[in-house]
N, C-alpha and C. Protein backbone atom coordinates (compact mmCIF):
# COMPACT_ATOMS: atom_id res chain seq x y z
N UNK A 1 29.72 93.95 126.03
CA UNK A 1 29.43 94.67 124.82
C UNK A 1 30.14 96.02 124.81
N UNK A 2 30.89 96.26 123.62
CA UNK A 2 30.90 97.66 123.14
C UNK A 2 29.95 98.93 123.51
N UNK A 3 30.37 99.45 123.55
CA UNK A 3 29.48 100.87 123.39
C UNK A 3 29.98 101.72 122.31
N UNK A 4 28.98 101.99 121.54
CA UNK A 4 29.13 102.85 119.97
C UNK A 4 30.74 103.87 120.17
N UNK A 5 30.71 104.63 121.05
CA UNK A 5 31.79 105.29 121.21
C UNK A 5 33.05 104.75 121.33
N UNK A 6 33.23 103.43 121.95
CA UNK A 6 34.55 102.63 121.31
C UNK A 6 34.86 102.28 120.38
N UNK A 7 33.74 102.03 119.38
CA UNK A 7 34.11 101.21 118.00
C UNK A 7 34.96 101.70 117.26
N UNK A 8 36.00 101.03 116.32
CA UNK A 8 37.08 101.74 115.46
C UNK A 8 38.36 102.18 116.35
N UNK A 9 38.35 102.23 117.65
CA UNK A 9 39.49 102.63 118.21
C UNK A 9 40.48 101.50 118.09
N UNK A 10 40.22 100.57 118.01
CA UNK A 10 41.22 99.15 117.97
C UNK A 10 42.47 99.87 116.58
N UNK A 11 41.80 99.94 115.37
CA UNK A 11 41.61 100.44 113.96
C UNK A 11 42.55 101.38 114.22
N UNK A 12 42.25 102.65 114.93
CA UNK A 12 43.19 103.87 115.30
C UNK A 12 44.20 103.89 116.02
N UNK A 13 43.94 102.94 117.14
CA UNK A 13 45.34 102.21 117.62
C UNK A 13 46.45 101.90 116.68
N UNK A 14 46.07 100.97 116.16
CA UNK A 14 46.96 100.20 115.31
C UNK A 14 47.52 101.27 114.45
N UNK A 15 46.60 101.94 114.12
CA UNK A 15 47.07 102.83 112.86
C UNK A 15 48.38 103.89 113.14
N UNK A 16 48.09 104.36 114.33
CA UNK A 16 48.89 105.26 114.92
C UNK A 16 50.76 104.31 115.25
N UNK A 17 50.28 102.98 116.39
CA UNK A 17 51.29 102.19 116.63
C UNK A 17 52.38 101.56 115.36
N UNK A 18 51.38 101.51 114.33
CA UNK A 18 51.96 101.18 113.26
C UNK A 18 53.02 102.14 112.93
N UNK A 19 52.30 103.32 112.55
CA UNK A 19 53.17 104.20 112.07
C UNK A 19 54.64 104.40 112.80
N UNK A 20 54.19 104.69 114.02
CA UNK A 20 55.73 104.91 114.90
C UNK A 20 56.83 103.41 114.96
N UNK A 21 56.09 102.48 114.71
CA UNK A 21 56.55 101.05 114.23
C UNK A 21 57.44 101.33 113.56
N UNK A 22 57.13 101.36 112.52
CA UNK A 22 57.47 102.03 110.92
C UNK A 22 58.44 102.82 111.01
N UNK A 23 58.64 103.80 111.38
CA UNK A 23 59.39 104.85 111.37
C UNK A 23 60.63 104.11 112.11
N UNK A 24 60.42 103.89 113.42
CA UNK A 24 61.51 103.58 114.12
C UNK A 24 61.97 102.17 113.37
N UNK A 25 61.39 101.32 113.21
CA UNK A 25 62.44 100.22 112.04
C UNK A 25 63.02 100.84 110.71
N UNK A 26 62.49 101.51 110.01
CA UNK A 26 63.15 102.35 109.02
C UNK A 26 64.55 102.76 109.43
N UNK A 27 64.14 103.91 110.34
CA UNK A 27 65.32 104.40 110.82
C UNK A 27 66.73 103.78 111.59
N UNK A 28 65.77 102.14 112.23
CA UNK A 28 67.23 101.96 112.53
C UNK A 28 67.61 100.83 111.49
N UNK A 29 66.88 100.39 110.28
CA UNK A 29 67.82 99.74 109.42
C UNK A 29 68.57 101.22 108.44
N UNK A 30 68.36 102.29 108.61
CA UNK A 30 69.08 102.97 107.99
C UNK A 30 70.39 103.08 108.30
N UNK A 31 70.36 103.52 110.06
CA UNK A 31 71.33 103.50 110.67
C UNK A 31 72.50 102.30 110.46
N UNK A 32 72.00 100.75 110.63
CA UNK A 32 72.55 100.24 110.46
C UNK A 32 73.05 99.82 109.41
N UNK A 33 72.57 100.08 107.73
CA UNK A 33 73.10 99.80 106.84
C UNK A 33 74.96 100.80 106.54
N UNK A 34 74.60 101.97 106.91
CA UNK A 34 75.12 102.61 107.21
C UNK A 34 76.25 102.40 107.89
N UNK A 35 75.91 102.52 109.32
CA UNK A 35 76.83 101.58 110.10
C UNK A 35 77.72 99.99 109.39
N UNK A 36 77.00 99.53 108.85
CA UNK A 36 77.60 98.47 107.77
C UNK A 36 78.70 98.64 107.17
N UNK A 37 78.22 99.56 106.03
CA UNK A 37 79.25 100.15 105.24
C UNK A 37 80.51 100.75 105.29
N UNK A 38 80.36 101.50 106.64
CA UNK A 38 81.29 102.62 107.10
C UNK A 38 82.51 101.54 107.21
N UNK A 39 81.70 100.20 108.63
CA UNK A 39 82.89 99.54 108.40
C UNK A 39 83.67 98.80 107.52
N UNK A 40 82.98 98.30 106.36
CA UNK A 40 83.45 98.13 105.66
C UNK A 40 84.98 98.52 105.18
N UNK A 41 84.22 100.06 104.65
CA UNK A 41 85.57 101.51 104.49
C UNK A 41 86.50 100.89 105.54
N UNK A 42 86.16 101.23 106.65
CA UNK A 42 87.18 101.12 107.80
C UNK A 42 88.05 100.02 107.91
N UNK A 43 87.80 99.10 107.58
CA UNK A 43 88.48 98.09 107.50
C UNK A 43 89.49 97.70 105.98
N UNK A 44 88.76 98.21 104.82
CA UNK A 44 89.76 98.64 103.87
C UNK A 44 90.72 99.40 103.86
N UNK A 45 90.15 100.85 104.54
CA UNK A 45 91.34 101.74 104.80
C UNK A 45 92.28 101.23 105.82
N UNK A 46 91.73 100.66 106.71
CA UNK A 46 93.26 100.02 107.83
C UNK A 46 94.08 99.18 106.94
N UNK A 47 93.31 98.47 106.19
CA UNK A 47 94.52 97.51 105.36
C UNK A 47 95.27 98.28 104.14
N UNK A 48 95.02 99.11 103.95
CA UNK A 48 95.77 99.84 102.93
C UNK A 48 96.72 100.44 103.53
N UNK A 49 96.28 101.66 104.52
CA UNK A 49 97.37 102.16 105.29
C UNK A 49 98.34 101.14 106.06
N UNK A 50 98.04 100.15 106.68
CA UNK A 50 99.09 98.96 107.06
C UNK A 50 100.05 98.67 105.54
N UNK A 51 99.38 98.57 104.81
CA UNK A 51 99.94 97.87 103.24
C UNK A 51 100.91 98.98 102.93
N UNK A 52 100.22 100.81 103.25
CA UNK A 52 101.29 101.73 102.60
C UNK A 52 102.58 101.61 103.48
N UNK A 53 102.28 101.35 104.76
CA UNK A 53 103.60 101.83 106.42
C UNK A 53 104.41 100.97 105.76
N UNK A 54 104.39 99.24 105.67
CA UNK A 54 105.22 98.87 105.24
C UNK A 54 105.98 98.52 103.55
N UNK A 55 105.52 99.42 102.41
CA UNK A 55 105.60 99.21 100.73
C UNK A 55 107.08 100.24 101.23
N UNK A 56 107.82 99.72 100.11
CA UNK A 56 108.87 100.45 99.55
C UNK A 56 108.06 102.18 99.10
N UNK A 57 108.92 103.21 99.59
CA UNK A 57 108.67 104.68 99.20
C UNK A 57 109.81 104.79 98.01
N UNK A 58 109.17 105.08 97.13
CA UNK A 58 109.98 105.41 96.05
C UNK A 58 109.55 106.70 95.58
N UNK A 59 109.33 107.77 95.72
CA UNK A 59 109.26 109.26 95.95
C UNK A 59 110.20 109.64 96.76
N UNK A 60 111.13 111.30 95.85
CA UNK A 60 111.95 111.66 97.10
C UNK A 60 111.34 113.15 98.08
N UNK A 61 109.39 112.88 97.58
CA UNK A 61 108.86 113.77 97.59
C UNK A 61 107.65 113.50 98.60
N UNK A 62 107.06 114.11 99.26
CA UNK A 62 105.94 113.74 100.21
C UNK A 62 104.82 113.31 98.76
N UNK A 63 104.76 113.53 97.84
CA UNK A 63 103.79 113.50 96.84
C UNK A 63 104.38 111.73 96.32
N UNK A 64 103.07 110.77 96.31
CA UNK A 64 103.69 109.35 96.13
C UNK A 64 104.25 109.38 94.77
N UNK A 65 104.82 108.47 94.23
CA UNK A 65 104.56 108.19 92.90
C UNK A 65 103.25 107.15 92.40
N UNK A 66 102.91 107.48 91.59
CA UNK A 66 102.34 106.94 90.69
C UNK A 66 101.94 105.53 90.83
N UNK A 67 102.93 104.38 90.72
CA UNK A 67 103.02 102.97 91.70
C UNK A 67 102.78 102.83 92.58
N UNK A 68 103.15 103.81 93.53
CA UNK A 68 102.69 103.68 95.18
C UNK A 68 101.42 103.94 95.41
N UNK A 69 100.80 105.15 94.55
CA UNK A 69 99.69 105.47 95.13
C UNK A 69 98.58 104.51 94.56
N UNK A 70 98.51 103.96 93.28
CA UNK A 70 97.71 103.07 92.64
C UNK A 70 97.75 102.04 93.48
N UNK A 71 98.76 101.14 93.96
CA UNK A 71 99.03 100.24 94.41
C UNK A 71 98.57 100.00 96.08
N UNK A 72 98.35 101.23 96.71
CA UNK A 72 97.54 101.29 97.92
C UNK A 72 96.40 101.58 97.61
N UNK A 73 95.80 102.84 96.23
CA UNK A 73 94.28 102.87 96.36
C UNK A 73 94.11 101.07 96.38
N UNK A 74 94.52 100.34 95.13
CA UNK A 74 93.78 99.27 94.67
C UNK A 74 93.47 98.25 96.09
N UNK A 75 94.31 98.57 96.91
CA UNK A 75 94.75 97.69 98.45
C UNK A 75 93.23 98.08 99.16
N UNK A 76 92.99 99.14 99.05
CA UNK A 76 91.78 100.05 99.74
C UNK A 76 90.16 99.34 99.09
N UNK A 77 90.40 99.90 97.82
CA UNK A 77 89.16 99.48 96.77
C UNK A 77 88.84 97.87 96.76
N UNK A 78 90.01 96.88 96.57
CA UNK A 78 89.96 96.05 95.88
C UNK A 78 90.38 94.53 97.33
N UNK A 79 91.25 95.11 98.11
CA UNK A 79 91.81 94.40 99.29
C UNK A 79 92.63 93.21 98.59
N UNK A 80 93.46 94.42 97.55
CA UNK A 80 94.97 93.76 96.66
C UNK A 80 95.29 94.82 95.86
N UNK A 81 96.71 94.24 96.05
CA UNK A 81 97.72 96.03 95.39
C UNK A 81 97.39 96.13 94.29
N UNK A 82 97.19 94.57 93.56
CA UNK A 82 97.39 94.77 91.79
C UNK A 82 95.59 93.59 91.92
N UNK A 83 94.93 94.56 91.66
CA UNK A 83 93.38 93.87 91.33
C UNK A 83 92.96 92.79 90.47
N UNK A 84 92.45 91.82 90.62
CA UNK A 84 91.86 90.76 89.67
C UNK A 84 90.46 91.08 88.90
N UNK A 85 90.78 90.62 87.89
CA UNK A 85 89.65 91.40 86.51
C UNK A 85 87.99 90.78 87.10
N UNK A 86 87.32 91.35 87.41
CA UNK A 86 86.20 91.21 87.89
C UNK A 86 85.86 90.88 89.59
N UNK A 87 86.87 91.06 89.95
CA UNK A 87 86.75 91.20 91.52
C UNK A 87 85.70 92.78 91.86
N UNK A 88 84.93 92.21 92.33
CA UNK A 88 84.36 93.65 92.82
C UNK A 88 84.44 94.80 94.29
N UNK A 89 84.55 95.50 94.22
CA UNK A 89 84.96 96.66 95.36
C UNK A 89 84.61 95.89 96.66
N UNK A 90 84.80 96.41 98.14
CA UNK A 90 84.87 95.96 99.14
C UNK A 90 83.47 96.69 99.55
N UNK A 91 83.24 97.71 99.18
CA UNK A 91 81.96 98.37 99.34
C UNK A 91 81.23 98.68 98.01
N UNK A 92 80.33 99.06 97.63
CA UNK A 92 79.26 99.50 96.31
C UNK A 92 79.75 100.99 96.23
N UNK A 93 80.20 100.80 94.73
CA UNK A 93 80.23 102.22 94.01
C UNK A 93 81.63 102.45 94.57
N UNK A 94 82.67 101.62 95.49
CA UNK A 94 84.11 102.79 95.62
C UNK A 94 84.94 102.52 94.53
N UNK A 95 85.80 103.65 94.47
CA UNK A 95 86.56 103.60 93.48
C UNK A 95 87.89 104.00 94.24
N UNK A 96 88.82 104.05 93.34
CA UNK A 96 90.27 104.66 93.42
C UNK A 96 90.25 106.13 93.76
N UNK A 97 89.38 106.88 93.13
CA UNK A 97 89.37 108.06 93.03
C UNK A 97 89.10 108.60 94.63
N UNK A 98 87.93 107.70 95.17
CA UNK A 98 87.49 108.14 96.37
C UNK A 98 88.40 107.55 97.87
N UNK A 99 89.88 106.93 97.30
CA UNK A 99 91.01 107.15 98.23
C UNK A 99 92.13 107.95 98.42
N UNK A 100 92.19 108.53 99.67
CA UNK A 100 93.45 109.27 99.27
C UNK A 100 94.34 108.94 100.00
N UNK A 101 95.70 109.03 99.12
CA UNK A 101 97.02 108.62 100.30
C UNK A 101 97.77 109.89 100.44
N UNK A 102 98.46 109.98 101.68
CA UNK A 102 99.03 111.17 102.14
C UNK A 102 100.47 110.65 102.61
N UNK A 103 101.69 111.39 102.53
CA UNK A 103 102.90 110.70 103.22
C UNK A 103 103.32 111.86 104.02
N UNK A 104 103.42 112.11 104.65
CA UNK A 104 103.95 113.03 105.89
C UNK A 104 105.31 113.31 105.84
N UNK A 105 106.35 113.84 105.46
CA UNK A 105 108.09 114.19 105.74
C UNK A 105 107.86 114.94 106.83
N UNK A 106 109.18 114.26 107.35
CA UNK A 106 110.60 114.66 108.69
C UNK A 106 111.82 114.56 108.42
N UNK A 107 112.51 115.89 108.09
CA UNK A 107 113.90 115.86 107.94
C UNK A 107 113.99 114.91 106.77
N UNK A 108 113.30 115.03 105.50
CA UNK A 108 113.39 114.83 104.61
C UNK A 108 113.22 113.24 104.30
N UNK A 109 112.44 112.78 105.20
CA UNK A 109 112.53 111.00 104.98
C UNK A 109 110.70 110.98 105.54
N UNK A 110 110.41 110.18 104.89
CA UNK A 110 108.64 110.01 105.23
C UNK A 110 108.55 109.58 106.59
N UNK A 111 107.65 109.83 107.60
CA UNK A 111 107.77 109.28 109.38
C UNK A 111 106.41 108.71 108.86
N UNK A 112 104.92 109.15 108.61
CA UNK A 112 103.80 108.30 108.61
C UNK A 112 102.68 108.51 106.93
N UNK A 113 102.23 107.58 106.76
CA UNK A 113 101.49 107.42 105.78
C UNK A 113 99.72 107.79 106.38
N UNK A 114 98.62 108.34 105.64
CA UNK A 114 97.25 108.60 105.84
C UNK A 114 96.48 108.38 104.66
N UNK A 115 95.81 106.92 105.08
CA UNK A 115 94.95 106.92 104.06
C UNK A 115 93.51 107.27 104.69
N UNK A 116 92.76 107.53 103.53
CA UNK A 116 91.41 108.37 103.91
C UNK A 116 90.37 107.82 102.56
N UNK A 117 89.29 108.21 103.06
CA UNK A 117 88.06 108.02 102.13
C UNK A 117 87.65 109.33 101.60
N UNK A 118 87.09 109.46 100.70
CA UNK A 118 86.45 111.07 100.18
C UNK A 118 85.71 110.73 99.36
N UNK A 119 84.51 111.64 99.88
CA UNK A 119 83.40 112.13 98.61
C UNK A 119 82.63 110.35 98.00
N UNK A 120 82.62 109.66 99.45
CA UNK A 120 82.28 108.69 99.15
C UNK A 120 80.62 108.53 99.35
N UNK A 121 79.69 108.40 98.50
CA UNK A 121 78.07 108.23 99.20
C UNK A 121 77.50 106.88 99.31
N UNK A 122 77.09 107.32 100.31
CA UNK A 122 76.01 105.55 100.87
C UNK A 122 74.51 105.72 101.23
N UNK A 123 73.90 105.50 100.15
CA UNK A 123 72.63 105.37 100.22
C UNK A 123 71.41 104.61 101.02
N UNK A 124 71.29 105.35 101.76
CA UNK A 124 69.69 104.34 102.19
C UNK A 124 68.78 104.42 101.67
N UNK A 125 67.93 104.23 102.76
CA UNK A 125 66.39 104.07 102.17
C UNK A 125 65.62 105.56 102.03
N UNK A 126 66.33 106.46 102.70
CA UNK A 126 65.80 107.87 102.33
C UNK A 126 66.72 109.20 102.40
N UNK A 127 68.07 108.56 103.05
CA UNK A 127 68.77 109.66 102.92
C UNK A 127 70.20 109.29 102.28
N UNK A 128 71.08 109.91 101.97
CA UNK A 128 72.63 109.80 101.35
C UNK A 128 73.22 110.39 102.15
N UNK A 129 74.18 109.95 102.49
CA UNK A 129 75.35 110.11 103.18
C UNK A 129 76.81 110.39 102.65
N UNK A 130 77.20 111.20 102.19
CA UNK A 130 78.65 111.48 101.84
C UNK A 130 80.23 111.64 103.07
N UNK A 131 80.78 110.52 103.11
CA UNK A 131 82.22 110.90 103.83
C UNK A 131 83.44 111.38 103.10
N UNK A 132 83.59 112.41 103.82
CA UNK A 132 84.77 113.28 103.16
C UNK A 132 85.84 113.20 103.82
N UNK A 133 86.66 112.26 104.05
CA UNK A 133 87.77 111.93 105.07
C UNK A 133 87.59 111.17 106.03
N UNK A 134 86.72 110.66 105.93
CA UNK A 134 86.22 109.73 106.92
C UNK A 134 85.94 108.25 106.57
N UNK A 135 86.38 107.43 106.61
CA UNK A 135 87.53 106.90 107.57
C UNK A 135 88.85 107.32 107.23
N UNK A 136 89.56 107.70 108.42
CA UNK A 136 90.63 107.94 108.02
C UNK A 136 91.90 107.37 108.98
N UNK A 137 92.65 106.93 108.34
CA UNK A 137 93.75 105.91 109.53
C UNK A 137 95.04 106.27 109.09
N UNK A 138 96.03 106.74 109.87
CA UNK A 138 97.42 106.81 109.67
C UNK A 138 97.81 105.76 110.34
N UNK A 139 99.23 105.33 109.94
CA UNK A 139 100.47 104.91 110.66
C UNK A 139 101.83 105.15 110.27
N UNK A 140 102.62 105.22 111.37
CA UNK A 140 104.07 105.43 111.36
C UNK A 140 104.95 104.00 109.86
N UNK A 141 105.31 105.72 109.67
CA UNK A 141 106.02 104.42 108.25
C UNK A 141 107.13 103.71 108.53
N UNK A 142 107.00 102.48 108.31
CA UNK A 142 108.16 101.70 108.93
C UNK A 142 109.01 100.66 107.44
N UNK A 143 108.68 101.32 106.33
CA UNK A 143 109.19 100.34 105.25
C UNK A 143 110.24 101.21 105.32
N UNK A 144 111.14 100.66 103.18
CA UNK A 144 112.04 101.43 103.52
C UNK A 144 112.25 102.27 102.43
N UNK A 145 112.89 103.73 102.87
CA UNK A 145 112.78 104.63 101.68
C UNK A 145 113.69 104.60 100.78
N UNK A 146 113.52 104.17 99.46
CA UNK A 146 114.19 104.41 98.48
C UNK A 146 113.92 105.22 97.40
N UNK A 147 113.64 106.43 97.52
CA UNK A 147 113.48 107.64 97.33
C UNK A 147 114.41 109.15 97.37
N UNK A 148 115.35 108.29 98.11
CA UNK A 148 116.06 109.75 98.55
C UNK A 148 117.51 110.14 97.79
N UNK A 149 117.30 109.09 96.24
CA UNK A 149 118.83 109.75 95.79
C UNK A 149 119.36 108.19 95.45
């Protein structure tokens, strides 16, 4: 038998175990949704920046043109240069806007391309997360420049 002074502790147990239950599964499906996503990004941005190293440069300017740069965001966003009408993003909510491409000059000829993420947010279950350059992947440009004249 019980004694009056135990009763309800089962009750308070639980209550307490629960809670820290709780918390710590919360937190690590946060983590991991998170973790999810990122790679996601990460794996878009590698294929874009692979897609920019080898695209024709047609800028005789570190600044892309217009074609180039659309044509790698969409590679990033879409995982294709020129997007199909209702294909949806590789992650929720990215856009074009939230890629950036960078071309690097040496002695007046592009050496590496950097694509990056920005101002991108990923929501959990209680907090938002914004990456501002993160993911970010260069490589040595190895297409060819026709840009220079």
């Amino acid at each position: 038998m019980r004694s009056r002074k135990s009763r309800g502790s089962v009750i308070t147990e639980f209550a307490l175990g629960s809670a820290l239950l709780f918390t710590l599964l919360t937190g690590t499906f946060q983590f991991g949704y998170t973790f999810y996503q990122y790679n996601h990004l990460h794996s878009a941005v590698r294929s874009a920046a692979l897609y920019a190293s080898l695209r024709s440069y047609d800028s005789p300017s570190q600044a892309p043109s217009p074609a180039f740069r659309d044509a790698v965001r969409n590679m990033a966003v879409f995982g294709s240069p020129v997007p199909e009408p209702g294909r949806p993003p590789v992650a929720p909510g990215l856009s074009a806007e939230n890629v950036d491409v960078r071309v690097t000059f040496q002695n007046q000829l592009p050496v590496s391309v950097t694509v990056s993420i920005v101002d991108y947010p990923i929501t959990g279950l209680f907090k938002t997360y914004t990456f501002h350059n993160s993911p970010r992947i260069t490589f040595r440009y190895l297409g060819r420049f026709a840009g220079g004249g």
